[in-house]
Protein backbone atom coordinates (compact mmCIF):
# COMPACT_ATOMS: atom_id res chain seq x y z
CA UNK A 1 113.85 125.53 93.56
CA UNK A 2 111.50 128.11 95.42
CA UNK A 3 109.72 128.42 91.69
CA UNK A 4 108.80 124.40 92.35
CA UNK A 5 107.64 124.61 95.93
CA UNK A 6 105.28 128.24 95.09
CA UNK A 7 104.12 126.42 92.07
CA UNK A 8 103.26 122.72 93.57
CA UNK A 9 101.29 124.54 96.35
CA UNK A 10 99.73 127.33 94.04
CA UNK A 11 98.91 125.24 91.51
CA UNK A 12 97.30 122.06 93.66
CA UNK A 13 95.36 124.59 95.52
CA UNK A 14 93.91 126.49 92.01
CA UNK A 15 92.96 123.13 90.71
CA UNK A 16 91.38 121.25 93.60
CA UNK A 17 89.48 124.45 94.38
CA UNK A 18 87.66 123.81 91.03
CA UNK A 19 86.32 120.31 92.24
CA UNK A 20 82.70 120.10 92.90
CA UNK A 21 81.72 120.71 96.25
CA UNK A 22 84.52 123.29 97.42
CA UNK A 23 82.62 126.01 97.92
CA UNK A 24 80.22 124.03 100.18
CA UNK A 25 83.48 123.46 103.14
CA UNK A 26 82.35 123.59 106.15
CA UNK A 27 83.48 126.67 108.72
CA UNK A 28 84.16 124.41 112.14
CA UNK A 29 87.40 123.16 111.76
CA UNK A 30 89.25 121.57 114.36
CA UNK A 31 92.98 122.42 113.95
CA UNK A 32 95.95 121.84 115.79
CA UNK A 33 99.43 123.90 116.01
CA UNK A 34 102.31 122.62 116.81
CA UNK A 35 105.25 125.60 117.84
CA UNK A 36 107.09 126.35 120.95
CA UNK A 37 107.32 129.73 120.19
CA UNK A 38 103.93 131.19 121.81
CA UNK A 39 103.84 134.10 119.72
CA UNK A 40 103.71 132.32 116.90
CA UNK A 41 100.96 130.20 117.81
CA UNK A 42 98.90 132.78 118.81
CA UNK A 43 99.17 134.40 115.18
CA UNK A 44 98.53 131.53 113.42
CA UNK A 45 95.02 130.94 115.84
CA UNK A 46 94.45 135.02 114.96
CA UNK A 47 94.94 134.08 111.75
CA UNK A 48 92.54 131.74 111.40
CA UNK A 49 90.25 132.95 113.51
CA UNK A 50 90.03 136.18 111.44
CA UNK A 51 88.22 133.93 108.29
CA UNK A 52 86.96 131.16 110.12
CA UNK A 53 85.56 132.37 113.75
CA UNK A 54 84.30 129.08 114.39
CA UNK A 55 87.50 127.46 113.60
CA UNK A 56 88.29 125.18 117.00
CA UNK A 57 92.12 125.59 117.47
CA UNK A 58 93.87 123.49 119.96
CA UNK A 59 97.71 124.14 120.65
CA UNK A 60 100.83 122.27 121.44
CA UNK A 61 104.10 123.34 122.44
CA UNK A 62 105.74 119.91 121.98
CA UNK A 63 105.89 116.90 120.11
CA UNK A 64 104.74 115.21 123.67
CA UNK A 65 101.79 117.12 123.26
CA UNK A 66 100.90 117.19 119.77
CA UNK A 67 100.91 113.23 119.97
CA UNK A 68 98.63 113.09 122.58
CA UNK A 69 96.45 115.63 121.58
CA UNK A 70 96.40 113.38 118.09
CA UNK A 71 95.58 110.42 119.95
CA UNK A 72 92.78 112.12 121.82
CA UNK A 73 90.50 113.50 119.03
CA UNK A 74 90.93 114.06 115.48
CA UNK A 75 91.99 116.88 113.87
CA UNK A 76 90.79 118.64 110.09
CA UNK A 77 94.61 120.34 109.78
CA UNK A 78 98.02 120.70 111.57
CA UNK A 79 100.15 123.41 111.03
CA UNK A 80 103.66 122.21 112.63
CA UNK A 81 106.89 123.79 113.40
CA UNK A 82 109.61 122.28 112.28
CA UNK A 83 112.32 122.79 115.10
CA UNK A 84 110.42 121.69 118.49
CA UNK A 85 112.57 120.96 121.89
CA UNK A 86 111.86 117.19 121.32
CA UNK A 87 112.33 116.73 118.11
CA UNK A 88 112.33 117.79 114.39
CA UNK A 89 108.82 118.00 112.76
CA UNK A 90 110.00 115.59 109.49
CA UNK A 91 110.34 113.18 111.89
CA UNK A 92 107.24 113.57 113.44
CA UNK A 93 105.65 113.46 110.15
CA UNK A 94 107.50 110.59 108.82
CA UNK A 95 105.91 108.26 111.76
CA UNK A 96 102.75 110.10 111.37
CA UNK A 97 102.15 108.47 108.06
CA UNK A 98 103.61 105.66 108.66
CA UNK A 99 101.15 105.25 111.80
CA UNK A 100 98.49 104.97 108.70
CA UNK A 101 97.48 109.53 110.01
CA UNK A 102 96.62 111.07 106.89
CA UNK A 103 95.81 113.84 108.91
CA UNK A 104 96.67 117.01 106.54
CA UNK A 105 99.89 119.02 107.60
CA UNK A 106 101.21 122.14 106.81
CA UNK A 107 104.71 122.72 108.09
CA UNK A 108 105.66 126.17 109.03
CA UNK A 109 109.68 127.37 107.90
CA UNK A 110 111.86 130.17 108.20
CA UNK A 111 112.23 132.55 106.00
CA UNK A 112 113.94 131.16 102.58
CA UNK A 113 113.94 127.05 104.00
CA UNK A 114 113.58 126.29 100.88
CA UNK A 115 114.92 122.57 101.37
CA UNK A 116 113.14 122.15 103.97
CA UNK A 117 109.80 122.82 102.42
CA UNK A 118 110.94 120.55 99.36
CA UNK A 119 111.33 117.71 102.22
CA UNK A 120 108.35 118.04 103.98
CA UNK A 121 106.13 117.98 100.98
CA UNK A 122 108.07 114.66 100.05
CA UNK A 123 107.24 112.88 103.74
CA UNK A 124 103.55 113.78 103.10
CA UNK A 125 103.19 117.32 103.88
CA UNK A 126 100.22 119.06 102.29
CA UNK A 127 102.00 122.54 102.06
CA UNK A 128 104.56 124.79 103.68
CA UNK A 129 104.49 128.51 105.08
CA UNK A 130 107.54 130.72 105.65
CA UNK A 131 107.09 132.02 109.54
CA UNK A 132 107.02 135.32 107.67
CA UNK A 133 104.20 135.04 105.92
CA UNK A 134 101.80 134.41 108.92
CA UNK A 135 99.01 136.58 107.45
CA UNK A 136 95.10 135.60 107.93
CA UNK A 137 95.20 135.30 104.04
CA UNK A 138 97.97 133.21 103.70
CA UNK A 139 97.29 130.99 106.43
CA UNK A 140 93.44 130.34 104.54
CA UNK A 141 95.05 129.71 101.60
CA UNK A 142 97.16 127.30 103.12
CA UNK A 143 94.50 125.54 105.07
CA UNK A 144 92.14 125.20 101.93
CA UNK A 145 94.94 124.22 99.77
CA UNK A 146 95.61 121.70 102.32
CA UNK A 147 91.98 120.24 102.64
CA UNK A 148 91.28 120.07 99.13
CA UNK A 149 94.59 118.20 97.96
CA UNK A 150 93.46 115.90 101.31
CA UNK A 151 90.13 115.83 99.79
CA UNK A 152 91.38 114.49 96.42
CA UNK A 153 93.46 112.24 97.87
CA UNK A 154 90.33 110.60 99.65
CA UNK A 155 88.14 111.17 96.97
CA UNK A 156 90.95 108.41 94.97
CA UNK A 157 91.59 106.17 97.96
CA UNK A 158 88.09 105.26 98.00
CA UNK A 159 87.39 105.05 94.30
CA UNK A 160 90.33 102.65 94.79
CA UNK A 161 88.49 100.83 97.50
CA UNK A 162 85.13 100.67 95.94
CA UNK A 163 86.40 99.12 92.87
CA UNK A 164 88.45 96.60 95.19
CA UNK A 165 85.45 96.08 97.39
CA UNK A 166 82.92 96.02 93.60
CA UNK A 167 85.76 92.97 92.20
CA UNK A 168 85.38 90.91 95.38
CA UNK A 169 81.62 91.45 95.55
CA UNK A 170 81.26 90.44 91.57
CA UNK A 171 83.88 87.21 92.20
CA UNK A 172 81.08 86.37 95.01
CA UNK A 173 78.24 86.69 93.41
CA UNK A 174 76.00 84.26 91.76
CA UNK A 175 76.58 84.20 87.62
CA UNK A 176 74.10 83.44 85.25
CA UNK A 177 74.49 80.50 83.38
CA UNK A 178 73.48 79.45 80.10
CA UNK A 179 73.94 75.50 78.58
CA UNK A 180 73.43 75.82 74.70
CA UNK A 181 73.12 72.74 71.84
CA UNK A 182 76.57 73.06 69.84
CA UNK A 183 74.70 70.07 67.85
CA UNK A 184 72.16 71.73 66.61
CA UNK A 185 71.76 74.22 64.01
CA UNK A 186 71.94 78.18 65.69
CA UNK A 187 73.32 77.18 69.52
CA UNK A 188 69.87 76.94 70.89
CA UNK A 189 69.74 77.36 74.83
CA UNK A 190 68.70 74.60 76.73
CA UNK A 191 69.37 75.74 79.94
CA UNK A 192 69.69 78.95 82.16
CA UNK A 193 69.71 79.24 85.78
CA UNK A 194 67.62 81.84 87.99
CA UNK A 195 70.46 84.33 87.94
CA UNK A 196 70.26 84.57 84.31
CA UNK A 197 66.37 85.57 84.37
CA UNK A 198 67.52 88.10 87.22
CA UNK A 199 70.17 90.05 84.96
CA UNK A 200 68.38 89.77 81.62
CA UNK A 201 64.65 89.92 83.28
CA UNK A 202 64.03 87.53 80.92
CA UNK A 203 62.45 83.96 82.33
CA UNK A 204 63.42 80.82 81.74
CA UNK A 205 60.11 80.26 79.08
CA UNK A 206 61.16 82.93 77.02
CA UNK A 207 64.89 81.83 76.64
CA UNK A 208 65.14 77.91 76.04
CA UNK A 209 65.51 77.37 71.92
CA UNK A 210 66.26 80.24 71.29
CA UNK A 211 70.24 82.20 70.13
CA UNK A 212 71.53 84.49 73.00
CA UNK A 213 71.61 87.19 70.22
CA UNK A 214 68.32 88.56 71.95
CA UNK A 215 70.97 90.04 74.20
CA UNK A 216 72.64 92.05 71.64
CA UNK A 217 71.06 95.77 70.76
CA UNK A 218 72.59 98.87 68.82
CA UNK A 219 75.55 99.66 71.16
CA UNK A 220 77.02 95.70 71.09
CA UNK A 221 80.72 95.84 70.11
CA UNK A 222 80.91 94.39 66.20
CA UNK A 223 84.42 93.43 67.28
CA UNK A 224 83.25 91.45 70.06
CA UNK A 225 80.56 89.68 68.75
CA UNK A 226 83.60 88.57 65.86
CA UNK A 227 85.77 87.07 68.72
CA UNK A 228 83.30 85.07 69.74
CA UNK A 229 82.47 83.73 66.35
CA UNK A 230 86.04 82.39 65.86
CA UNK A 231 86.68 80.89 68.90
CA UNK A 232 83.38 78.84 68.29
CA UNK A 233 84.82 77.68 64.90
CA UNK A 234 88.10 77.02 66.60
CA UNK A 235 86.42 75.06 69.50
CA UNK A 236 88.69 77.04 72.01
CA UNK A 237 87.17 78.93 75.18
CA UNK A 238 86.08 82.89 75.06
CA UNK A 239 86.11 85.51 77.28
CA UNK A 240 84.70 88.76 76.06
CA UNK A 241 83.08 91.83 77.61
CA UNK A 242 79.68 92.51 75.77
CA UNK A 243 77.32 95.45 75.89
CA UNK A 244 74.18 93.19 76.30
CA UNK A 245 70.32 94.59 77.08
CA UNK A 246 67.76 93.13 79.36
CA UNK A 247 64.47 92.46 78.76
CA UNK A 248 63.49 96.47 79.42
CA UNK A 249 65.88 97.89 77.22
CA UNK A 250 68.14 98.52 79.76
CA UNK A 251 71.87 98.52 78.64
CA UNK A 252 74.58 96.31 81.00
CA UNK A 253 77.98 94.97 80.50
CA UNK A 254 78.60 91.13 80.52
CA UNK A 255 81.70 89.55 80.82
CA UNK A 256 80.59 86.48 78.95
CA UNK A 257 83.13 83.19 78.98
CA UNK A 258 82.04 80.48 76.26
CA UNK A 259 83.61 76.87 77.24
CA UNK A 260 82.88 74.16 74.94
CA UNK A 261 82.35 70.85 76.00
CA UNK A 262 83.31 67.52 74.21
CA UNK A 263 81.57 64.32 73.93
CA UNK A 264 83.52 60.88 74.06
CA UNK A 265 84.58 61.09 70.23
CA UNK A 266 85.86 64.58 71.26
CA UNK A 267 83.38 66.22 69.00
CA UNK A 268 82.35 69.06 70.93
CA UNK A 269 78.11 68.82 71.95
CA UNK A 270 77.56 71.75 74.36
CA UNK A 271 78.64 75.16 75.15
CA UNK A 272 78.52 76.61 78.65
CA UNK A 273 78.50 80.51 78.91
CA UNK A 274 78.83 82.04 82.04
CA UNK A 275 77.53 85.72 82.79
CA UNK A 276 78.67 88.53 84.67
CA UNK A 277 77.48 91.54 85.44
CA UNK A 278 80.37 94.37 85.33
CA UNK A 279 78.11 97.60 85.09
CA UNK A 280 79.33 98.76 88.37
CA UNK A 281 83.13 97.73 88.20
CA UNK A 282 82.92 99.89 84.77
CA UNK A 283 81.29 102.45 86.55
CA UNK A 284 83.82 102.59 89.01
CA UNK A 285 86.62 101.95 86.53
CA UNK A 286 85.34 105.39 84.70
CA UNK A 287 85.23 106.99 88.04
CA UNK A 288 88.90 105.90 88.84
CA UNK A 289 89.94 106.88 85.03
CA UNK A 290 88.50 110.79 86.13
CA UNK A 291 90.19 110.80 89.46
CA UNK A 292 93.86 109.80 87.57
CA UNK A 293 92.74 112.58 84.44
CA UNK A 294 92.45 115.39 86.95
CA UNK A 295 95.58 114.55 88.62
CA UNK A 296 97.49 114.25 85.38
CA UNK A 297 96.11 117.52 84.18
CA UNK A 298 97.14 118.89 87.84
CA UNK A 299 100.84 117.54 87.04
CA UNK A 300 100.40 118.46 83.32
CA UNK A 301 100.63 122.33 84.67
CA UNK A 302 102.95 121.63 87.21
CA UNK A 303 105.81 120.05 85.17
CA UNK A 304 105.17 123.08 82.05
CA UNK A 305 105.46 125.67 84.67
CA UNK A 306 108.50 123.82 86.95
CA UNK A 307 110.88 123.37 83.65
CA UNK A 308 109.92 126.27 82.03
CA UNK A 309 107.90 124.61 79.29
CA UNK A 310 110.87 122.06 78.55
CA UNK A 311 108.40 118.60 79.78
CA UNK A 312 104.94 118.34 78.24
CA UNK A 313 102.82 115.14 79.87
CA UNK A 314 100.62 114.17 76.99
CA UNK A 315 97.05 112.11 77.96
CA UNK A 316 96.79 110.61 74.90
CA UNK A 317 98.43 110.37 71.60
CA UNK A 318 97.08 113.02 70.17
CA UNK A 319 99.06 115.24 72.86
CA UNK A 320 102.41 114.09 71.29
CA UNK A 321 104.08 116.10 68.47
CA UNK A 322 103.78 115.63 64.96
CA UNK A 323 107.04 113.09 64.16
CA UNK A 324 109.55 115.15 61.15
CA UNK A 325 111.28 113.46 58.24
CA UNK A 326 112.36 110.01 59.25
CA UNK A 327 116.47 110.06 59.39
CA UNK A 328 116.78 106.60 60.92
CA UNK A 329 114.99 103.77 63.01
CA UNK A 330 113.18 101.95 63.78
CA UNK A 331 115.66 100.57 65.57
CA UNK A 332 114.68 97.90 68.28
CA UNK A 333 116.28 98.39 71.71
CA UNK A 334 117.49 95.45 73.99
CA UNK A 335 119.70 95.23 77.18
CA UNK A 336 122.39 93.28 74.68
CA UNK A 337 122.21 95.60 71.49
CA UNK A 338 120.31 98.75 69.96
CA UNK A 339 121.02 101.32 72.74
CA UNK A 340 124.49 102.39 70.95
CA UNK A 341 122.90 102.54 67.89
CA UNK A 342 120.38 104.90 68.87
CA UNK A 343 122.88 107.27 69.79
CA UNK A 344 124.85 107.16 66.55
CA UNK A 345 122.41 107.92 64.87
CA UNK A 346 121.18 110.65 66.76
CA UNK A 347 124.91 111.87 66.33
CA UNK A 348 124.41 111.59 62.49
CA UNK A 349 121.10 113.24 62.70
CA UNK A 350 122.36 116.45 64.37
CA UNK A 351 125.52 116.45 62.40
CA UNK A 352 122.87 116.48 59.48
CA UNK A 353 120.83 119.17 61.18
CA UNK A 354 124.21 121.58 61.82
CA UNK A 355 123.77 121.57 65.78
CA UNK A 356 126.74 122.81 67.32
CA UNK A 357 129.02 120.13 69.31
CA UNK A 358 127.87 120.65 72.59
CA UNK A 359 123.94 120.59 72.07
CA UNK A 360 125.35 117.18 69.60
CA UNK A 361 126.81 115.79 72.97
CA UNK A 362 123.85 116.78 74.79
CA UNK A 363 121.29 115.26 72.87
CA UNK A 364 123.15 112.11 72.29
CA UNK A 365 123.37 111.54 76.63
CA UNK A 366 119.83 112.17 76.54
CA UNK A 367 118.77 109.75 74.16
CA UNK A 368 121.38 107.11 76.00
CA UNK A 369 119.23 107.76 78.62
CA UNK A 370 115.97 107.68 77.43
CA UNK A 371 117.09 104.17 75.97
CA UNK A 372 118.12 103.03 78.84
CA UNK A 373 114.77 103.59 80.99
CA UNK A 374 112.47 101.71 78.12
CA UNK A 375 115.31 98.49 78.95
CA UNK A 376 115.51 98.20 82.32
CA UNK A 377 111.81 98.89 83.04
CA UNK A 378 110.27 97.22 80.03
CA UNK A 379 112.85 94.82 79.27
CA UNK A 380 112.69 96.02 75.29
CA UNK A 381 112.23 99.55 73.01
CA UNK A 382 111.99 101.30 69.77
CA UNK A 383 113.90 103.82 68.65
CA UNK A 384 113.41 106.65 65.84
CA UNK A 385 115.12 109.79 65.07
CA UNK A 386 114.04 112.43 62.83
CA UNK A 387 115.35 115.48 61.39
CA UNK A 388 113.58 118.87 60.69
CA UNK A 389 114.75 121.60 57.83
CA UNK A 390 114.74 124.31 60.33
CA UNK A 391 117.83 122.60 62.21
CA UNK A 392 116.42 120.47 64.79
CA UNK A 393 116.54 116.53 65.58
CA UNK A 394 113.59 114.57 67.02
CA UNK A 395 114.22 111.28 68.67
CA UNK A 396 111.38 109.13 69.83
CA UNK A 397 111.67 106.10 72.60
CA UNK A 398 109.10 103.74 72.91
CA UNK A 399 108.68 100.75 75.02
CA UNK A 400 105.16 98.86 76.46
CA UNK A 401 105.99 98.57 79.87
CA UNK A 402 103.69 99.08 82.73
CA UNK A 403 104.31 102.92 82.42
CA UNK A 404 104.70 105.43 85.36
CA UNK A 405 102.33 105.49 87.83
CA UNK A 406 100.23 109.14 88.78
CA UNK A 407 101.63 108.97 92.25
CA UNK A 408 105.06 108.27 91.14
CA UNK A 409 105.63 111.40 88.14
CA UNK A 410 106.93 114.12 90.22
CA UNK A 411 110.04 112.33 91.95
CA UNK A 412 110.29 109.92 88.38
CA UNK A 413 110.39 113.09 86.30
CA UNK A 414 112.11 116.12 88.54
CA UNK A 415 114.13 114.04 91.15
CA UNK A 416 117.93 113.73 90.38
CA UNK A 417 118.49 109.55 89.66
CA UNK A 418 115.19 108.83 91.32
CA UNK A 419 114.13 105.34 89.97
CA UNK A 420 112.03 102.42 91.22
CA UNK A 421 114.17 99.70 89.26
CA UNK A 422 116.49 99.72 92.17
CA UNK A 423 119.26 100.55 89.46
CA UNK A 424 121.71 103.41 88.87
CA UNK A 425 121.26 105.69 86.48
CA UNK A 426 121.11 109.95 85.68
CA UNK A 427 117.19 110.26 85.95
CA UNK A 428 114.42 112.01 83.68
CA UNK A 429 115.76 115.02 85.25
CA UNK A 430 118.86 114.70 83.53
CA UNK A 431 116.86 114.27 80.37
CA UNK A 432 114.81 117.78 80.76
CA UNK A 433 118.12 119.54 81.95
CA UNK A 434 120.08 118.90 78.26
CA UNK A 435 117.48 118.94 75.95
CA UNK A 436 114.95 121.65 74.28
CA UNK A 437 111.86 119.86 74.59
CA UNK A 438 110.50 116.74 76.35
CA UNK A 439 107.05 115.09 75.78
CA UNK A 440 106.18 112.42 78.18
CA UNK A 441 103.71 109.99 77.46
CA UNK A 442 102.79 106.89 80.01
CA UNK A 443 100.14 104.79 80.72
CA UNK A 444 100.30 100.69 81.69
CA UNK A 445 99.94 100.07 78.29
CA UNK A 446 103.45 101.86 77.87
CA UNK A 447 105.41 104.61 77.52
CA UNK A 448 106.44 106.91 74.80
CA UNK A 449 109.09 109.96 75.16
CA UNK A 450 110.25 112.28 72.75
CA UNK A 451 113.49 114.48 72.75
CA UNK A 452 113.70 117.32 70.52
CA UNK A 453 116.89 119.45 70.61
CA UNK A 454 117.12 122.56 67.79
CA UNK A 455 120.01 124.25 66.22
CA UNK A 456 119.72 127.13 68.29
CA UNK A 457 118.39 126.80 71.69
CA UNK A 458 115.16 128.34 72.84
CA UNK A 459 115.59 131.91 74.98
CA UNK A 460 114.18 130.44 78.61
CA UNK A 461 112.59 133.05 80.36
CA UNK A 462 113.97 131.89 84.13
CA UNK A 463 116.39 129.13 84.33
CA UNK A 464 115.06 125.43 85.49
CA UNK A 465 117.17 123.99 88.65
């Protein structure tokens, strides 16, 4: 357990110190500790006064005070005691963030609390520090660690928000509009409205009669361009996103919806396309995708270190393992059929493969269990198992749910039962504990996990717990 806690706090602190801009944080921090104990407040302000002299450090020697001092001004970092004479500081934290204060905290422990420190990071701590350890360096490291992770966490709250805010202001915004001739020959345009000329830059002259292909340059999508072709010989409505070039060369991408419409025979005699603009909610959709890739490759370290190398979260398929001879599968998975299946053939597999009895029984309750996530959070799976000459059995589970969110993966993956189905059930945790190697892939497209259990176990150098 202490492995987890030293590794979560080492490891978010390494990576978020390679973000751009780190070295550039400011010196004037305003900070507030919490403690009763005056000795060890005045440490901790020595402490950070000895690498940050203009470090503004206000104390408290209550939760009565620390509130109001929080109400008064803001603050860049708390450290907080945990045992106070008017309370304990996971409560105070608890209604901290649920007051909407994302104020950065880092709660101070006694020597070897380590389930303490595993609580407080769960109610929104940013780290934890053993009273012991109350050295200028350590407390830096904790305060950095603790503004960066904050930082990050900012950094994606307001990607978030500018995407939000970018969708809204798009749904607002005047389209451009194009009426074309579906009875003559080519789709000429008849029509286009002024926001048309103002997203193309082309006017109104240069447009009527003519194909919207003018639009298209090198980079347009083939595969777009063919969806739209079909659903014009169908006669059904489009929507496609386009990369389309103005009048200047300029790239930009259009969310283009074709809608026929039909004259009194029913023959249809015009097409209406409607124009967006999406460059900046792409933008932002990229700079959302970066934000969720650095966390991932935060959590990617994390979980290798934590188990020990047993989990492996894979970005992409390309991350996941190269699958062995096919034993069995697919078979389809289903809350009424597929998930016993699945596990006799796993049993067959690693009778196949010689694994002794127990690793047999092991591998089987993992597979069980792996099953039974892709069923009751995507309704339906796939199963495979394969087998490998050296001795080992590989069993993949596949389902295309909407996946595991970023924020989500720690408690999903290393909390005991943790799940947000609001079912019972042994947890990922469970899965990692009886089995030689887990890879984890999951996006909202899906996810895909693969077990792989060996004849002879691995030699671990530490044990997980």
């Amino acid at each position: 357990m202490s492995d987890y806690i030293h590794l979560y706090s080492g490891i978010c602190g390494k990576a978020l110190q390679e973000q751009p801009g780190d070295n550039d944080m400011q010196d004037h921090f305003k900070i507030l500790v919490v403690d009763d104990d005056a000795l060890d407040r005045r440490a901790v302000r020595r402490g950070l006064h000895k690498h940050h002299q203009g470090a503004d450090v206000q104390e408290a020697a209550t939760f009565s005070e620390a509130m109001e001092a929080i109400h008064t001004r803001p603050f860049d970092c708390v450290f907080l005691d945990h045992h106070l004479p008017d309370g304990n500081g996971l409560g105070w934290l608890v209604s901290l963030r649920e007051g909407g204060d994302n104020t950065p905290v880092v709660m101070l422990t006694g020597h070897g609390d380590e389930k303490l420190a595993v609580e407080a990071i769960k109610a929104g701590a940013s780290d934890y520090l053993p009273k012991d350890d109350l050295t200028p360096g350590m407390l830096d490291h904790c305060l950095r660690s603790a503004l960066r992770f904050h930082q990050s966490q900012e950094q994606m709250r307001r990607a978030q928000e500018d995407l939000h805010l970018r969708d809204r202001a798009i749904a607002a915004a005047s389209n451009g509009i194009v009426i074309c001739d579906a009875r003559q020959a080519d789709y000429p345009i008849i029509y286009c409205n002024p926001a048309f000329a103002v997203m193309t830059g082309y006017p109104a002259a240069e447009v009527i009669g003519r194909n919207c292909r003018f639009l298209q340059g090198p980079e347009t999508d083939d595969h777009g361009l063919q969806q739209v072709r079909e659903c014009l010989r169908a006669g059904r409505e489009c929507l496609v996103v386009l990369r389309n070039y103005r009048k200047d060369g300029s790239p930009f991408w259009n969310q283009l919806t074709i809608s026929p419409t039909r004259g009194a025979g029913g023959e249809i005699t015009h097409l209406i396309g409607v124009q967006t603009d999406i460059t900046e909610q792409r933008d932002a959709e990229d700079a959302l995708r970066l934000n969720v890739a650095r966390q991932q490759a935060l959590l990617r370290d994390m979980f290798a270190s934590v188990t020990d190398g047993r989990l492996t979260l894979c970005a992409s398929e390309d991350d996941l393992p190269q699958s062995h001879t096919r034993f069995a599968g697919p078979v389809p998975l289903s809350r009424a059929s597929g998930i016993r299946e699945l596990r006799r053939l796993t049993m067959g597999a690693c009778e196949a493969a010689g694994l002794p009895d127990e690793r047999r029984y092991d591998l089987e309750t993992a597979v069980g269990e792996a099953a039974m996530n892709a069923v009751v959070h995507a309704g339906t799976g796939t199963g495979h198992v394969f087998t490998h000459e050296r001795g080992a059995v590989q069993v993949w589970v596949e389902d295309e749910g909407k996946g595991i969110t970023v924020e989500d993966l720690p408690n999903a993956t290393l909390r005991r039962g943790y799940t947000t189905a609001g079912t019972l059930g042994h947890g990922f945790k469970m899965i990692i504990l009886t089995v030689d190697k887990v890879f984890l892939r999951t996006d909202t497209g899906g996810t895909t996990v693969v077990l792989e259990t060996e004849r002879v176990p691995p030699a671990a150098s530490w044990p997980f717990a």
